[in-house]
C-alpha atoms as a PDB file:
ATOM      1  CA  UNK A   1      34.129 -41.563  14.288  1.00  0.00           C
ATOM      2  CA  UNK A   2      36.571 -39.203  12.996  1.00  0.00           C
ATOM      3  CA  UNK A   3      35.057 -39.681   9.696  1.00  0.00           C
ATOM      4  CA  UNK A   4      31.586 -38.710  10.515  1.00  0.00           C
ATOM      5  CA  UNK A   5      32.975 -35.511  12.540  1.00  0.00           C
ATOM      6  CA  UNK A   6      35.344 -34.358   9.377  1.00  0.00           C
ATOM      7  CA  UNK A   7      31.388 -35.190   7.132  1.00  0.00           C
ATOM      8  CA  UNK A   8      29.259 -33.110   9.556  1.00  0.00           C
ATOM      9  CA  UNK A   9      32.790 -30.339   9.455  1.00  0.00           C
ATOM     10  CA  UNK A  10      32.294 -29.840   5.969  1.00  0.00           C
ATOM     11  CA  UNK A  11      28.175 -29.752   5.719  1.00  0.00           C
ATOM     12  CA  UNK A  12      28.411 -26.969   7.981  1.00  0.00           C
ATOM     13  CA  UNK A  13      30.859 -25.425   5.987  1.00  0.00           C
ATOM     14  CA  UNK A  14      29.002 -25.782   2.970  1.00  0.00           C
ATOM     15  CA  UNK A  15      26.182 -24.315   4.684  1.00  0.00           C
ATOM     16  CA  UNK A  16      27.582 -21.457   6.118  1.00  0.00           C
ATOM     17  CA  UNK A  17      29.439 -20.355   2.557  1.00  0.00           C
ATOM     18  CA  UNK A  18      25.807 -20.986   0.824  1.00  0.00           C
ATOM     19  CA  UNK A  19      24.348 -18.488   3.085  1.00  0.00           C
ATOM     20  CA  UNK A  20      27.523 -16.208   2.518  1.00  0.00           C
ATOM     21  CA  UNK A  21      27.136 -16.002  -1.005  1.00  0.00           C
ATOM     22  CA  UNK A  22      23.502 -15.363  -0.577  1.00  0.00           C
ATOM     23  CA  UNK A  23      23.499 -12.641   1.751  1.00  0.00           C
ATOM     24  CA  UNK A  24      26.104 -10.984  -0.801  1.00  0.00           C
ATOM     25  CA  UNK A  25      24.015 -11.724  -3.650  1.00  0.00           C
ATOM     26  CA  UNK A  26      20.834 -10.178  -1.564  1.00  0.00           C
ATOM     27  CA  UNK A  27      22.975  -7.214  -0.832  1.00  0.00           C
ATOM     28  CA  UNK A  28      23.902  -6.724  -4.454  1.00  0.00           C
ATOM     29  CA  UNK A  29      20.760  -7.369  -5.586  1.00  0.00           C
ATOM     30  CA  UNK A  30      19.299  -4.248  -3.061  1.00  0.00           C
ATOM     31  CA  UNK A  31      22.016  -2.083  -3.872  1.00  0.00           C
ATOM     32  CA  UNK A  32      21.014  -2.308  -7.266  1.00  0.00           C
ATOM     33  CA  UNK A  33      17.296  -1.618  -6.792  1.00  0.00           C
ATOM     34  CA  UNK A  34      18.337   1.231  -4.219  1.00  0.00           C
ATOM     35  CA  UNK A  35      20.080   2.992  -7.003  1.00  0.00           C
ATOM     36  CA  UNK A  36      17.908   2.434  -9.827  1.00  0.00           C
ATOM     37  CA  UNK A  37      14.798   2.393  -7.772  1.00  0.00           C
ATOM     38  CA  UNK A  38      11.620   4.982  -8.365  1.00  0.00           C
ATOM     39  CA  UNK A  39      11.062   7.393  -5.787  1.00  0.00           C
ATOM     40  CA  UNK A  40       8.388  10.284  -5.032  1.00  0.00           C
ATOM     41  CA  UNK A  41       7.402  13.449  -4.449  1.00  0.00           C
ATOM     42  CA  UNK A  42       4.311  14.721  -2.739  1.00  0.00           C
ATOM     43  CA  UNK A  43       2.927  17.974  -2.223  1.00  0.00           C
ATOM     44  CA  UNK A  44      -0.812  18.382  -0.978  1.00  0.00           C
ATOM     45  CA  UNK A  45      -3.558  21.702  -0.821  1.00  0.00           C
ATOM     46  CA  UNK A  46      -5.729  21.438   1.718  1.00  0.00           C
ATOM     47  CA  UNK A  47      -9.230  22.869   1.725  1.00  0.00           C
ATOM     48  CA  UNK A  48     -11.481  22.467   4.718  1.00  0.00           C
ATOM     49  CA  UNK A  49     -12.114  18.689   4.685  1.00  0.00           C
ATOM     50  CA  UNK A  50     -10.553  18.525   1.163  1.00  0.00           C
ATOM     51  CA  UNK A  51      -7.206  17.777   0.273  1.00  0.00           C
ATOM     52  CA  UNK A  52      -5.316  17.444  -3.227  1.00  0.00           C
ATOM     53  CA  UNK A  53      -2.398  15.525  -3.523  1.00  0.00           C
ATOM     54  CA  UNK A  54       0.540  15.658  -6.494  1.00  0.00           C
ATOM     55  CA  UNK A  55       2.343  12.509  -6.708  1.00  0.00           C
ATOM     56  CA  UNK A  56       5.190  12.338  -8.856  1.00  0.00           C
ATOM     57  CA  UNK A  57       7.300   9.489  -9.241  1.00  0.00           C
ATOM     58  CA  UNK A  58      10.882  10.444 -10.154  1.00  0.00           C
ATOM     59  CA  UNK A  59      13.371   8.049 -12.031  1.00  0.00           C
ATOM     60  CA  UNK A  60      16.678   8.226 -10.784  1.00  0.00           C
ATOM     61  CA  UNK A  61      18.573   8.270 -14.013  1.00  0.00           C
ATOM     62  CA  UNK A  62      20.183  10.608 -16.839  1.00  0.00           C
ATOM     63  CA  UNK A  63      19.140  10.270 -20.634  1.00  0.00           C
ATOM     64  CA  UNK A  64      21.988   9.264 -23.383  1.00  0.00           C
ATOM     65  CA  UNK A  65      20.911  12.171 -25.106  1.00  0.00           C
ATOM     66  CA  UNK A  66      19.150  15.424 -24.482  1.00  0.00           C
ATOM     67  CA  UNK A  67      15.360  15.764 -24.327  1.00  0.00           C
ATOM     68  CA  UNK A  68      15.018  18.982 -26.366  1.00  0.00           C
ATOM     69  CA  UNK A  69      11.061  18.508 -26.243  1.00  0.00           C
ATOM     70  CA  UNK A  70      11.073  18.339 -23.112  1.00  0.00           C
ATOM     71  CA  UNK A  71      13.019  21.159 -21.712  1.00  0.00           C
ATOM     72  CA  UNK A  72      14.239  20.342 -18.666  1.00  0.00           C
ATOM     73  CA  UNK A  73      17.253  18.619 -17.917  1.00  0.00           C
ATOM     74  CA  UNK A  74      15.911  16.955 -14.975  1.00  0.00           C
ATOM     75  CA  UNK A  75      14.338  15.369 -13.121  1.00  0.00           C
ATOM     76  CA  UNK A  76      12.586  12.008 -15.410  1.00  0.00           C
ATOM     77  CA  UNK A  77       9.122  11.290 -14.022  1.00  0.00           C
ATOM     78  CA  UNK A  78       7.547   8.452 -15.026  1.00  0.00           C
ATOM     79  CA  UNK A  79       3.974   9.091 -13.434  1.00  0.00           C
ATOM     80  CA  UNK A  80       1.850  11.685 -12.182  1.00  0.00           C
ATOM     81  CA  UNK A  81      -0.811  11.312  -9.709  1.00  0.00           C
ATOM     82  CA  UNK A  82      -3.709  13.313  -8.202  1.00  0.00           C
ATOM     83  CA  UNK A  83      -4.632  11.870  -5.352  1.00  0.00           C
ATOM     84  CA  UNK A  84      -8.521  13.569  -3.537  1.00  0.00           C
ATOM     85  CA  UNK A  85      -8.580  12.565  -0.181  1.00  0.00           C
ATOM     86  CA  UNK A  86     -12.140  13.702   2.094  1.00  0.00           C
ATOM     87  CA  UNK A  87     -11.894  13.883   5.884  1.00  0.00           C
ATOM     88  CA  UNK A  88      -8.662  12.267   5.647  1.00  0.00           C
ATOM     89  CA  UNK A  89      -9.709   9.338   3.450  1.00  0.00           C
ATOM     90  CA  UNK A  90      -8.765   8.579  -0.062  1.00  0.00           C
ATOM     91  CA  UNK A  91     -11.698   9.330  -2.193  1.00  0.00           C
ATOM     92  CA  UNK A  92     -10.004   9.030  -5.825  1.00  0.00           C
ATOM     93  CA  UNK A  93      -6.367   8.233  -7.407  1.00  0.00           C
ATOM     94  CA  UNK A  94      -6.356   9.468 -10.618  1.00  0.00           C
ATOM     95  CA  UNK A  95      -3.191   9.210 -13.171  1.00  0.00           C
ATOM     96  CA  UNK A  96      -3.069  12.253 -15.347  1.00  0.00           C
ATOM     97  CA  UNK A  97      -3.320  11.447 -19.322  1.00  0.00           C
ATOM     98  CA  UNK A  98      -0.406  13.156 -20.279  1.00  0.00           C
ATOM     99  CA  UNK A  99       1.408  11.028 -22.901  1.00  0.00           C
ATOM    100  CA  UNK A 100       4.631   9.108 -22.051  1.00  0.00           C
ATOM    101  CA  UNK A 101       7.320   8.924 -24.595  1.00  0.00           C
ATOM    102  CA  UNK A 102      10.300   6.282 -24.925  1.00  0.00           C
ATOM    103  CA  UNK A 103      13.831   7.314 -23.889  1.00  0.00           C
ATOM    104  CA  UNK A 104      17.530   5.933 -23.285  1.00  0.00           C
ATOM    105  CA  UNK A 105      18.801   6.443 -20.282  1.00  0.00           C
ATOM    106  CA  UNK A 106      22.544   5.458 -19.253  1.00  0.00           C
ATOM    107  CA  UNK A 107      21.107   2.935 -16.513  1.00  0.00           C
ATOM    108  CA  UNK A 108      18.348   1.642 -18.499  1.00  0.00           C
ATOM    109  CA  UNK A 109      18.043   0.739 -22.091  1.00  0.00           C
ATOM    110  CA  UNK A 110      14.476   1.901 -22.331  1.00  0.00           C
ATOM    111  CA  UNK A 111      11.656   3.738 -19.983  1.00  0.00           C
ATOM    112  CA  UNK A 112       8.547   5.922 -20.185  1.00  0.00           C
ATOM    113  CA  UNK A 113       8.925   9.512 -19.295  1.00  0.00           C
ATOM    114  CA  UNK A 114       5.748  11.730 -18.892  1.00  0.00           C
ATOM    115  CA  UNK A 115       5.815  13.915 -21.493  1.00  0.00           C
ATOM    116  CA  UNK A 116       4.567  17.116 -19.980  1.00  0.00           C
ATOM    117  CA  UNK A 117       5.874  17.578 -16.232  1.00  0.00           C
ATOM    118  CA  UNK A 118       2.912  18.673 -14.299  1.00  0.00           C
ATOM    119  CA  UNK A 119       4.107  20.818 -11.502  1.00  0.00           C
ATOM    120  CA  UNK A 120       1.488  23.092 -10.057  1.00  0.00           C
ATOM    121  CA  UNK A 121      -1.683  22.647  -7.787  1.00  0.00           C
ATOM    122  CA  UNK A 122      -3.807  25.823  -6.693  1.00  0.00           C
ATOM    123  CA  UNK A 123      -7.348  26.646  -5.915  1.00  0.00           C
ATOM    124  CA  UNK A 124      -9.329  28.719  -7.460  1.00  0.00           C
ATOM    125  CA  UNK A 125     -12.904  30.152  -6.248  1.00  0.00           C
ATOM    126  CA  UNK A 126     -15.874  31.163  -7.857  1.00  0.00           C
ATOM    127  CA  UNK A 127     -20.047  31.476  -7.211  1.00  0.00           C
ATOM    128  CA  UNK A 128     -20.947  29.084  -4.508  1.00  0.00           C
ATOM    129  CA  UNK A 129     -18.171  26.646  -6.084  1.00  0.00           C
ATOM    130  CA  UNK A 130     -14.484  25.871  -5.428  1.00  0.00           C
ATOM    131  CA  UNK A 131     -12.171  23.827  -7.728  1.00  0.00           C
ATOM    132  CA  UNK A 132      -8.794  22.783  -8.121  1.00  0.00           C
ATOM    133  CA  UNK A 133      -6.083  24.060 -10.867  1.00  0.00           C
ATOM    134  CA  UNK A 134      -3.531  21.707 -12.137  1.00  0.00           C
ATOM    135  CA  UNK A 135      -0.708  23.107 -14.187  1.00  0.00           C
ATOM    136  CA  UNK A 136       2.298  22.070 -15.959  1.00  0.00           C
ATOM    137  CA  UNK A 137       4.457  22.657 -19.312  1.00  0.00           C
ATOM    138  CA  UNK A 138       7.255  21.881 -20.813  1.00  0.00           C
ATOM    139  CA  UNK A 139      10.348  24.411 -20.907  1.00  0.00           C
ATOM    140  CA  UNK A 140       9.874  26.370 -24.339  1.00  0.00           C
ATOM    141  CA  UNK A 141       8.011  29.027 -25.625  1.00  0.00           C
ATOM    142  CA  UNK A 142       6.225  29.451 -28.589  1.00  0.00           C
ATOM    143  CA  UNK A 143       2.404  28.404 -29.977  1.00  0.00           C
ATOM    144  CA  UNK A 144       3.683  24.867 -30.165  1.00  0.00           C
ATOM    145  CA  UNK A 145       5.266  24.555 -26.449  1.00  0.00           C
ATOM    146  CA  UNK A 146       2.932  21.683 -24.534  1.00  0.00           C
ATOM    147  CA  UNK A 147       0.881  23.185 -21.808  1.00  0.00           C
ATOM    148  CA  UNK A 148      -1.205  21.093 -19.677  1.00  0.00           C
ATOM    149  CA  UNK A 149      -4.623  22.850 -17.345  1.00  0.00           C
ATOM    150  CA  UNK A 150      -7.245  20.930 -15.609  1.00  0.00           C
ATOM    151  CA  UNK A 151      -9.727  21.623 -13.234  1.00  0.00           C
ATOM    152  CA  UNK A 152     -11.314  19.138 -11.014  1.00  0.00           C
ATOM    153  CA  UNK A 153     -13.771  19.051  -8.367  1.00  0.00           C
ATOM    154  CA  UNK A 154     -13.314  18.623  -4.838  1.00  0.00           C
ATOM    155  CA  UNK A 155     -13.905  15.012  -4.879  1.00  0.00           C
ATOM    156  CA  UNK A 156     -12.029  14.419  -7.521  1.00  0.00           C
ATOM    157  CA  UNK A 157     -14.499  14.791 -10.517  1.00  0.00           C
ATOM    158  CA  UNK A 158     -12.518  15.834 -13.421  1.00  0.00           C
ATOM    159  CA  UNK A 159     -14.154  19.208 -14.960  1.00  0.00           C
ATOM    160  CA  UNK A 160     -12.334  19.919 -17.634  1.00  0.00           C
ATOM    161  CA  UNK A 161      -8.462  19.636 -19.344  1.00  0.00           C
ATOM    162  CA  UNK A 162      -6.167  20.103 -22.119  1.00  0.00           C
ATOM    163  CA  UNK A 163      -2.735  19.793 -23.764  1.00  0.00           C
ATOM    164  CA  UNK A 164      -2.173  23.021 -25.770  1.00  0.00           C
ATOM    165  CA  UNK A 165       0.121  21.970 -28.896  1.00  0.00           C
ATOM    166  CA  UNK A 166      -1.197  18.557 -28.253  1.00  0.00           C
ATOM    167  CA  UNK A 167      -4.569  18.419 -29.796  1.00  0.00           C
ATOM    168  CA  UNK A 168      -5.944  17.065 -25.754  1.00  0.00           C
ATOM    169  CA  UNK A 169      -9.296  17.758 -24.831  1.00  0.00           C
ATOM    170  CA  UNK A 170     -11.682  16.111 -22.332  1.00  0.00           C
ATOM    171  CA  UNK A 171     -14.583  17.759 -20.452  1.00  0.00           C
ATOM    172  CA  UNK A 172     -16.573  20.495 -20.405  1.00  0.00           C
ATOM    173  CA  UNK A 173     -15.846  23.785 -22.558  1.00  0.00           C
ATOM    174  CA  UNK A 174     -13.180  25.497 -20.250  1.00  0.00           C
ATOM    175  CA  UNK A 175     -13.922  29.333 -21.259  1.00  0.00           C
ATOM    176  CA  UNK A 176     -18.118  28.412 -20.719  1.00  0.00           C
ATOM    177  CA  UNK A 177     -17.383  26.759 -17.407  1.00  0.00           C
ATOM    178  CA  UNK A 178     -15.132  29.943 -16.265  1.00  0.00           C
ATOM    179  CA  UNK A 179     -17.638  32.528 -16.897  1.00  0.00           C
ATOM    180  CA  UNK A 180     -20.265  30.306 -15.889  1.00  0.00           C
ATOM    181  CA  UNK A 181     -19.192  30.585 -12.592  1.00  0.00           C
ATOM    182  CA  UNK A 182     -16.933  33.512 -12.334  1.00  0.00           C
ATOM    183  CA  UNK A 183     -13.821  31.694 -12.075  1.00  0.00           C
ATOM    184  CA  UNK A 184     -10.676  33.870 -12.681  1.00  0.00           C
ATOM    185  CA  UNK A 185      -7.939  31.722 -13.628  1.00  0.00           C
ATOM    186  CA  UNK A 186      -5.139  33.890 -12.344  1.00  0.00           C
ATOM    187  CA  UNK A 187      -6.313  35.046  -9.000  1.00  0.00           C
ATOM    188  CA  UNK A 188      -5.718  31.453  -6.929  1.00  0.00           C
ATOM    189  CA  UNK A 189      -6.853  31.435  -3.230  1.00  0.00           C
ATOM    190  CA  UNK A 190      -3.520  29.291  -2.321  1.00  0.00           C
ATOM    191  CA  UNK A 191      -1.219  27.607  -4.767  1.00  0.00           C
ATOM    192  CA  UNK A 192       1.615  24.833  -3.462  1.00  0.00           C
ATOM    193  CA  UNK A 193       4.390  23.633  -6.252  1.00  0.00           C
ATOM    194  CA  UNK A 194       7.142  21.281  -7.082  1.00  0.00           C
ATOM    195  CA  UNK A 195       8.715  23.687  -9.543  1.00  0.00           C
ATOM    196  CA  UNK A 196      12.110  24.516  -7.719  1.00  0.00           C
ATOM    197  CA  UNK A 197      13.202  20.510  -8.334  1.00  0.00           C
ATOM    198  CA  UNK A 198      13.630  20.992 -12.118  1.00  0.00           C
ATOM    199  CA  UNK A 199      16.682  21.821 -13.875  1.00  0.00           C
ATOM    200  CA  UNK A 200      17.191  23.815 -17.144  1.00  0.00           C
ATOM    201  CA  UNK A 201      20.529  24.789 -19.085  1.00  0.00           C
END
């Protein structure tokens, strides 16, 4: 009898040190994701029964070395997204094409970094038509510093954009489409932007 009492002793045991290590593996394990894990920032424009949405998903992480291309020294975004909602409901999720290039980071050995931060959402106003502005650019100056512009209707149709210094084009003919419909570019009815969370030297 004592036997079988000392055998069930030591299956609990067993047991109860299996789920032990477990749990503390599990913990680990979400620690780990915690710290390396993706997380995002939104910022929206809203526009009658329109809204725009900026998603940007933020890598928390340092590079080995510095990103002189890319000008800022923080933060690492691995995707940008634009999200059109109409009377509250999603109408389109787009990703913007900006390239991503490969970078060490400290964490990671490798990751994807979107090239040109995209940081700006505005919109702009012209003859019977309304349209969103979507800036963003690296920090430089100079003919060859990447700048990225597009303009997109309210549900989500993508007019027209560009990478300047990066041979990008899609769309329709930017300047035709501006004075087609007396868009100014620089007078924005209401802008909203995610500017103040990047660093420079």
């Amino acid at each position: 009898m004592f036997k079988y009492i000392i055998f069930d002793f030591a299956i609990v045991i067993s047991l109860f040190i299996s789920c032990l290590v477990l749990s503390n593996f599990k913990t680990k394990e979400d620690a780990v994701l915690t710290e390396y894990w993706k997380h995002d920032t939104t910022i929206a424009l809203q526009n009658g029964i329109y809204q725009l949405e900026l998603q940007t998903i933020i890598v928390s992480d340092t590079l080995r070395e510095e990103w002189v291309e890319y000008g800022f020294l923080s933060p690492l975004i691995s995707n940008q997204y634009l999200i059109f909602y109409e009377n509250g409901k999603m109408i389109k999720k787009y990703e913007l094409p900006v390239k991503k290039v490969i970078k060490e980071t400290n964490k990671h050995k490798k990751k994807s970094f979107v090239s040109v931060p995209v940081f700006e959402i505005c919109l702009l106003k012209g003859d019977n038509i309304e349209v969103y502005k979507v800036y963003g650019a690296n920090y430089c100056s100079g003919v060859m510093c990447p700048e990225f512009l597009g303009l997109y209707n309210m549900d989500g149709k993508m007019i027209s954009e560009c990478i300047a210094a990066k041979k990008y084009f899609s769309g329709e003919n930017l300047s035709v489409f501006l004075t087609k419909h007396k868009i100014d570019l620089n007078k924005s009815i209401i802008c909203n932007s995610i500017f103040d969370i990047f660093e420079i030297e």
